[in-house]
N, C-alpha and C. Protein backbone atom coordinates (compact mmCIF):
# COMPACT_ATOMS: atom_id res chain seq x y z
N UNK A 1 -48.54 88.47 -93.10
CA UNK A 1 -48.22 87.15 -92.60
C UNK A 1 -46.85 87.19 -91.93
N UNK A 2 -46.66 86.50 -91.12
CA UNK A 2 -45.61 86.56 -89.84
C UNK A 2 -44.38 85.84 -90.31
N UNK A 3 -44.69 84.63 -91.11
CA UNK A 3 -43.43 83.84 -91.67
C UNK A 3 -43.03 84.51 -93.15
N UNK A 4 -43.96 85.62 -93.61
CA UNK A 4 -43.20 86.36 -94.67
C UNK A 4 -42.24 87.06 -94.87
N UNK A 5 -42.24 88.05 -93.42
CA UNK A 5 -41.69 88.78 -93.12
C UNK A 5 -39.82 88.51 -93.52
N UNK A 6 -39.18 89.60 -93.82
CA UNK A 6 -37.79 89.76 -93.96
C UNK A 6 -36.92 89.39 -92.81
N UNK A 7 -35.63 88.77 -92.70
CA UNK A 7 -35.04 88.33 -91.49
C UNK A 7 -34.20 90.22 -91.29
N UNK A 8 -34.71 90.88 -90.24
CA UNK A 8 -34.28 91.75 -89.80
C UNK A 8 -33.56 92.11 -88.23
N UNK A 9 -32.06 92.89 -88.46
CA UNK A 9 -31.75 93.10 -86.89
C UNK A 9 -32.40 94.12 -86.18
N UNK A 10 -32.85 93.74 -84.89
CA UNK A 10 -33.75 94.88 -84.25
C UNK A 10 -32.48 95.45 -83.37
N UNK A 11 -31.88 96.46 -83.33
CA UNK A 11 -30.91 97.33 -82.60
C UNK A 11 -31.52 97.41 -81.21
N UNK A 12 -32.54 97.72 -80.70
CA UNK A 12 -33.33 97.98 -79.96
C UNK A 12 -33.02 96.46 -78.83
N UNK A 13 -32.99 95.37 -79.40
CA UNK A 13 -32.71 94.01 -78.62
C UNK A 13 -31.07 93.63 -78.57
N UNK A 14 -30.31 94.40 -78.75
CA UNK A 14 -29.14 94.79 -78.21
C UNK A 14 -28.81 96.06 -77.28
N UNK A 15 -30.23 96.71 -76.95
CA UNK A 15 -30.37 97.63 -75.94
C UNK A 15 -30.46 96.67 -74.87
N UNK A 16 -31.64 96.06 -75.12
CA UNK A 16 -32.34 95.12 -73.84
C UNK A 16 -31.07 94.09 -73.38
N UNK A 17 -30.22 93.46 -74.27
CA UNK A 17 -29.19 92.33 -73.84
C UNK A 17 -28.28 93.31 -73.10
N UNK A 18 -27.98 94.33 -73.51
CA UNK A 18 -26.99 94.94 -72.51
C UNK A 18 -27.02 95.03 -71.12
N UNK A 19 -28.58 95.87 -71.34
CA UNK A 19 -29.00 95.95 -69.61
C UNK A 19 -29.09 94.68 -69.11
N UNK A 20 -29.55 93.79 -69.34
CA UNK A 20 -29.44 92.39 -68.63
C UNK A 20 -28.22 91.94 -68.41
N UNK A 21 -27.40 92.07 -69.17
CA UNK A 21 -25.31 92.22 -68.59
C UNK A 21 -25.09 92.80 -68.12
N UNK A 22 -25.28 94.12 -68.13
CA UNK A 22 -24.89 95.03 -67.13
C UNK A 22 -25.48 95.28 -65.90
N UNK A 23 -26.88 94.81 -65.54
CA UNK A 23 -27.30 94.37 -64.43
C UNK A 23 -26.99 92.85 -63.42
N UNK A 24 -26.93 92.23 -64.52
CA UNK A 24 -26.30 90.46 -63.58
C UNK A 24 -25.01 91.19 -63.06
N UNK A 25 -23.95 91.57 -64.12
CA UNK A 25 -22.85 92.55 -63.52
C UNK A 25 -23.25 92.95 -62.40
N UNK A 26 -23.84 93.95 -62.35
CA UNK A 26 -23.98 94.97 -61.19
C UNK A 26 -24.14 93.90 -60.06
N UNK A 27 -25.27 92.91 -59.76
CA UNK A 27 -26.10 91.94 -59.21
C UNK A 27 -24.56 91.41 -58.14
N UNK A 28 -23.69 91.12 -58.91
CA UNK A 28 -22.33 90.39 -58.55
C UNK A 28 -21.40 91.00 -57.99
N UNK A 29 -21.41 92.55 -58.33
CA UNK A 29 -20.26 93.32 -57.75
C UNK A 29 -21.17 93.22 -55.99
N UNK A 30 -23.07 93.90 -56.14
CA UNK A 30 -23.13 94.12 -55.03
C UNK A 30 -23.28 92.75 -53.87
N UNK A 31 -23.45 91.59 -54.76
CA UNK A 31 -23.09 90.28 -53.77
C UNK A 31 -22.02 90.38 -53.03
N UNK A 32 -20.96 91.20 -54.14
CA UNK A 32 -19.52 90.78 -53.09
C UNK A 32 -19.27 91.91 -52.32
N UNK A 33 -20.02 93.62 -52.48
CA UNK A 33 -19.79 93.88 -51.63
C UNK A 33 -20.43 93.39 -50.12
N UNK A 34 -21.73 92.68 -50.44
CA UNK A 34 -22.46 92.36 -49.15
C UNK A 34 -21.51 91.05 -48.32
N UNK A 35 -20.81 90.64 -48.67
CA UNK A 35 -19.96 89.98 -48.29
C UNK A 35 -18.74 90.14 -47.23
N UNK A 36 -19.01 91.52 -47.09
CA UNK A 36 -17.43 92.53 -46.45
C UNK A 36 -17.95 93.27 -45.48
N UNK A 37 -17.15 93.34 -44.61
CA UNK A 37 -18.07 93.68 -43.42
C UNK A 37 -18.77 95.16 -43.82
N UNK A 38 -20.55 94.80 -43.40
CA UNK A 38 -20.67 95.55 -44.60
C UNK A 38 -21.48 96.99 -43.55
N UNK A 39 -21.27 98.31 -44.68
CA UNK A 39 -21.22 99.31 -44.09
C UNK A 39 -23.24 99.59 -44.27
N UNK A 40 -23.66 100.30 -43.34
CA UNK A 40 -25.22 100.50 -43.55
C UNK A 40 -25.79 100.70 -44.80
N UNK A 41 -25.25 101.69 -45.44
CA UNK A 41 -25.47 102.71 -46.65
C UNK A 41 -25.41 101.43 -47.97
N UNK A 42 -23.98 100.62 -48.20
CA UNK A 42 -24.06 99.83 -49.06
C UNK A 42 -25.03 98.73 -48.87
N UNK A 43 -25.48 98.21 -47.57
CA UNK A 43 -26.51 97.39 -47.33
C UNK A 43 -27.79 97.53 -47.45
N UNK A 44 -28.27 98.76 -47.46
CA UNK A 44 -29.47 99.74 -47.48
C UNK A 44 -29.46 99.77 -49.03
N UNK A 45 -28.90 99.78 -50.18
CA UNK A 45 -28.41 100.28 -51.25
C UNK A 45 -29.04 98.67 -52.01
N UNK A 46 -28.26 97.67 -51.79
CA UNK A 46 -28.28 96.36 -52.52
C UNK A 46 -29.03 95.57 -51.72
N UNK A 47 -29.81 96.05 -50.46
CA UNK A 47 -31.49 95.54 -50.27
C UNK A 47 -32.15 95.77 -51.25
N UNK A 48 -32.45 96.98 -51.38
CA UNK A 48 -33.69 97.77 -51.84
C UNK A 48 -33.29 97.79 -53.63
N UNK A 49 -32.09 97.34 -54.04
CA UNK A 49 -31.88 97.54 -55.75
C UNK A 49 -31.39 95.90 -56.14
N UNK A 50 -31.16 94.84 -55.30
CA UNK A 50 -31.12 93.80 -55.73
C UNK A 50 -31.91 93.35 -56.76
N UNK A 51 -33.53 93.28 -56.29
CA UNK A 51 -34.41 92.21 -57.29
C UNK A 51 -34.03 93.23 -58.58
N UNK A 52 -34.03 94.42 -58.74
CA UNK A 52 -33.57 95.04 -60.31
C UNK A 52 -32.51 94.82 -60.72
N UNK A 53 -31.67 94.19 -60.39
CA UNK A 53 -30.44 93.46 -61.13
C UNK A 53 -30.67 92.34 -61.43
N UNK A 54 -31.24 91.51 -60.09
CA UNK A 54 -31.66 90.27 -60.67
C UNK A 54 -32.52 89.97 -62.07
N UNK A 55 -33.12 90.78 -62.02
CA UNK A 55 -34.19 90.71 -63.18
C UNK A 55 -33.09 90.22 -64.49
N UNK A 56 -32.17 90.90 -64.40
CA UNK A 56 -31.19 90.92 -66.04
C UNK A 56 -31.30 89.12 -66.23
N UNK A 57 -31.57 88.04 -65.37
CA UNK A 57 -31.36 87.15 -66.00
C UNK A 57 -32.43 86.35 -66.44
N UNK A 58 -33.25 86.85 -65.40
CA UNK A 58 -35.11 87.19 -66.04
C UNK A 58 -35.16 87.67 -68.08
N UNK A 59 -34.49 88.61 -67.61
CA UNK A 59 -34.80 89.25 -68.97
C UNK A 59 -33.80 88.73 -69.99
N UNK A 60 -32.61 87.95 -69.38
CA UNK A 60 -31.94 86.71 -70.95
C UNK A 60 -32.96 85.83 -70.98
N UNK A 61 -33.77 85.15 -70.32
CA UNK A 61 -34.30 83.89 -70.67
C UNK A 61 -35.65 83.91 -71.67
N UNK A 62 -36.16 85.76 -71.11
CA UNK A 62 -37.46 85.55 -72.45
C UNK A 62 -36.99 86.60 -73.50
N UNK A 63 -35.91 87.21 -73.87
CA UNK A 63 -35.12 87.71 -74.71
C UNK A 63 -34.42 86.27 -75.88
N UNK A 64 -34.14 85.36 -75.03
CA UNK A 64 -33.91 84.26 -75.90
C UNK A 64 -34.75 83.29 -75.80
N UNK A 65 -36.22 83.42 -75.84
CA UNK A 65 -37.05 82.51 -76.20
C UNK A 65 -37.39 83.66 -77.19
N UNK A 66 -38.21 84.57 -77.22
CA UNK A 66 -38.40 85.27 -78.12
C UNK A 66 -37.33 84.90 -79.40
N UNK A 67 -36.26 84.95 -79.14
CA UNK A 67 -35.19 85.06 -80.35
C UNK A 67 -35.61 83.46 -80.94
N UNK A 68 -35.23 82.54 -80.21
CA UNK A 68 -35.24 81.05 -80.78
C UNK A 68 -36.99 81.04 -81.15
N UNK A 69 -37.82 81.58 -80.78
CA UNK A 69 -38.85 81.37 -81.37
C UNK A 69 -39.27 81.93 -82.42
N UNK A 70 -38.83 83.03 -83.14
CA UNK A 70 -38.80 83.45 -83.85
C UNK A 70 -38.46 82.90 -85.21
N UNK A 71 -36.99 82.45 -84.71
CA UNK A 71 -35.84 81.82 -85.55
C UNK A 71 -36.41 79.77 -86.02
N UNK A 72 -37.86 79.37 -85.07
CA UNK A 72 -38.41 78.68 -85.25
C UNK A 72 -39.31 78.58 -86.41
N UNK A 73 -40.14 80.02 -85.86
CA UNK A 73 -41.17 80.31 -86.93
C UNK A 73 -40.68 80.69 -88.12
N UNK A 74 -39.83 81.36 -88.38
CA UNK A 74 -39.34 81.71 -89.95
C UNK A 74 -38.92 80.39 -90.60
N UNK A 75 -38.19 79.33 -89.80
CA UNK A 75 -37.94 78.58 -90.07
C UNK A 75 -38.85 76.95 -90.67
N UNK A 76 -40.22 77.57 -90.35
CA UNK A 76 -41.26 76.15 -90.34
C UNK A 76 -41.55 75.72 -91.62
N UNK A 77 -41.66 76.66 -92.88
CA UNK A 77 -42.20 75.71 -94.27
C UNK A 77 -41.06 75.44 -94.90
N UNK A 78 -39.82 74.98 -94.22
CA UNK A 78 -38.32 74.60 -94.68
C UNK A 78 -38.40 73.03 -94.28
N UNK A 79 -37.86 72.72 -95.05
CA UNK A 79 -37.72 70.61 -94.91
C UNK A 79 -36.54 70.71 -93.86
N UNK A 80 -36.55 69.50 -92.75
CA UNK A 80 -36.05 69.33 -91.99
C UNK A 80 -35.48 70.72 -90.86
N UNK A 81 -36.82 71.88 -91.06
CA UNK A 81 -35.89 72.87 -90.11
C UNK A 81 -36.17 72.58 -88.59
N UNK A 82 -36.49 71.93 -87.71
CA UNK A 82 -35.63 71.40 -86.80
C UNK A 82 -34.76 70.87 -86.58
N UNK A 83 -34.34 69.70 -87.20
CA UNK A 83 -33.20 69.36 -87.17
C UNK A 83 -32.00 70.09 -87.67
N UNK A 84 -32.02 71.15 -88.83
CA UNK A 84 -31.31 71.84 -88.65
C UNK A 84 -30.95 72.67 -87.78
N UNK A 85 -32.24 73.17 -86.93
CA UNK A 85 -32.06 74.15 -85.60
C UNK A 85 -31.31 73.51 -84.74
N UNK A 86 -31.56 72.58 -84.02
CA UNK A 86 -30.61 71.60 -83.14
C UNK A 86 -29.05 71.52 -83.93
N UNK A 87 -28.82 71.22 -84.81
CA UNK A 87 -27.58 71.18 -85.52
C UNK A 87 -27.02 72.15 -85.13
N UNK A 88 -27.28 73.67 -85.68
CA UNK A 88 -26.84 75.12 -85.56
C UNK A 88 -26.72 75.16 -83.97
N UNK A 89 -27.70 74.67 -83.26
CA UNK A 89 -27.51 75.06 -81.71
C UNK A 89 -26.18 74.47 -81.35
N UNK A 90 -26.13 72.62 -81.39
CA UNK A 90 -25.08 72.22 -80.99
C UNK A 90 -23.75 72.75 -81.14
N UNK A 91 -23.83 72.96 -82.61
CA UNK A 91 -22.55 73.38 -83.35
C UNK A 91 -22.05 74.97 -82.85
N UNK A 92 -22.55 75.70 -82.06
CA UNK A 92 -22.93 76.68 -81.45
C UNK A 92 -22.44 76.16 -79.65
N UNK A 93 -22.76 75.86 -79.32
CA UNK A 93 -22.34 75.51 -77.68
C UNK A 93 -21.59 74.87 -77.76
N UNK A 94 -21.77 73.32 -78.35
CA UNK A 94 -20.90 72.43 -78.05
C UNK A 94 -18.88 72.85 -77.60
N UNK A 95 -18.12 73.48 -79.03
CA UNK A 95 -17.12 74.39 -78.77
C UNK A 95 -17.00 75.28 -77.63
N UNK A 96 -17.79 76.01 -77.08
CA UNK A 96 -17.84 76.82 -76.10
C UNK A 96 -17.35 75.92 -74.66
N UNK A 97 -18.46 74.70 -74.36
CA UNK A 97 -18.55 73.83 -73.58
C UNK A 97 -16.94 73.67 -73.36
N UNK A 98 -16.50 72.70 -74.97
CA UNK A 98 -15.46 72.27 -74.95
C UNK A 98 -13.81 72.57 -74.53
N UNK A 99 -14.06 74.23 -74.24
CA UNK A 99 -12.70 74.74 -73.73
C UNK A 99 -13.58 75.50 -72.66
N UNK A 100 -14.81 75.39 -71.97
CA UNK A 100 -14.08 75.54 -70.98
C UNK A 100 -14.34 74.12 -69.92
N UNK A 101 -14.21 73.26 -70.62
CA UNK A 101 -13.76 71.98 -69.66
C UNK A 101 -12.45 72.14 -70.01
N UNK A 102 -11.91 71.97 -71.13
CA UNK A 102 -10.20 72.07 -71.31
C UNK A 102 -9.58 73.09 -70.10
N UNK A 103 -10.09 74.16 -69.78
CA UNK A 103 -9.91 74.80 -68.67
C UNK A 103 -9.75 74.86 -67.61
């Protein structure tokens, strides 16, 4: 059964989050080189390897549905665990939000 299961870290999904940082990264350096008057070779380069960087943000959005759904399902024969989920979320962004508007 799926909601029995032990709350475990998969190492393996801190492989996958990396590459998706380190590709949006990449994604951004080669935006700005395409930005500069730009030489054949680097243009030829971040044609043809763009959509594989792009992907990294492809791959946060079902990397963290997977995660929050997960963190749903373990969570379902618990009294009030949505509203606790929303709680933990807010309490979780909200601060983040908050400095960098202070910013």
């Amino acid at each position: 059964m799926i909601g029995s299961l032990p709350k475990k870290h998969v190492p393996e999904l801190d492989g996958i989050r990396g590459w998706a940082c380190l590709s949006v990264l990449i994604a951004h350096c080669l935006t700005g080189i395409m930005n500069w008057p730009a030489h054949p070779i680097a243009m030829d380069f971040a044609d043809r390897t763009m959509w594989l960087f792009l992907g990294g943000v492809d791959l946060f959005f079902v990397l963290s549905g997977f995660l929050i759904g997960g963190i749903l399902i373990d969570q379902k024969g618990q009294p009030h665990y949505f509203r606790r989920f929303w709680i933990r979320r807010i309490a979780r962004i909200f601060p983040v939000a908050y400095v960098l508007l202070a910013t």
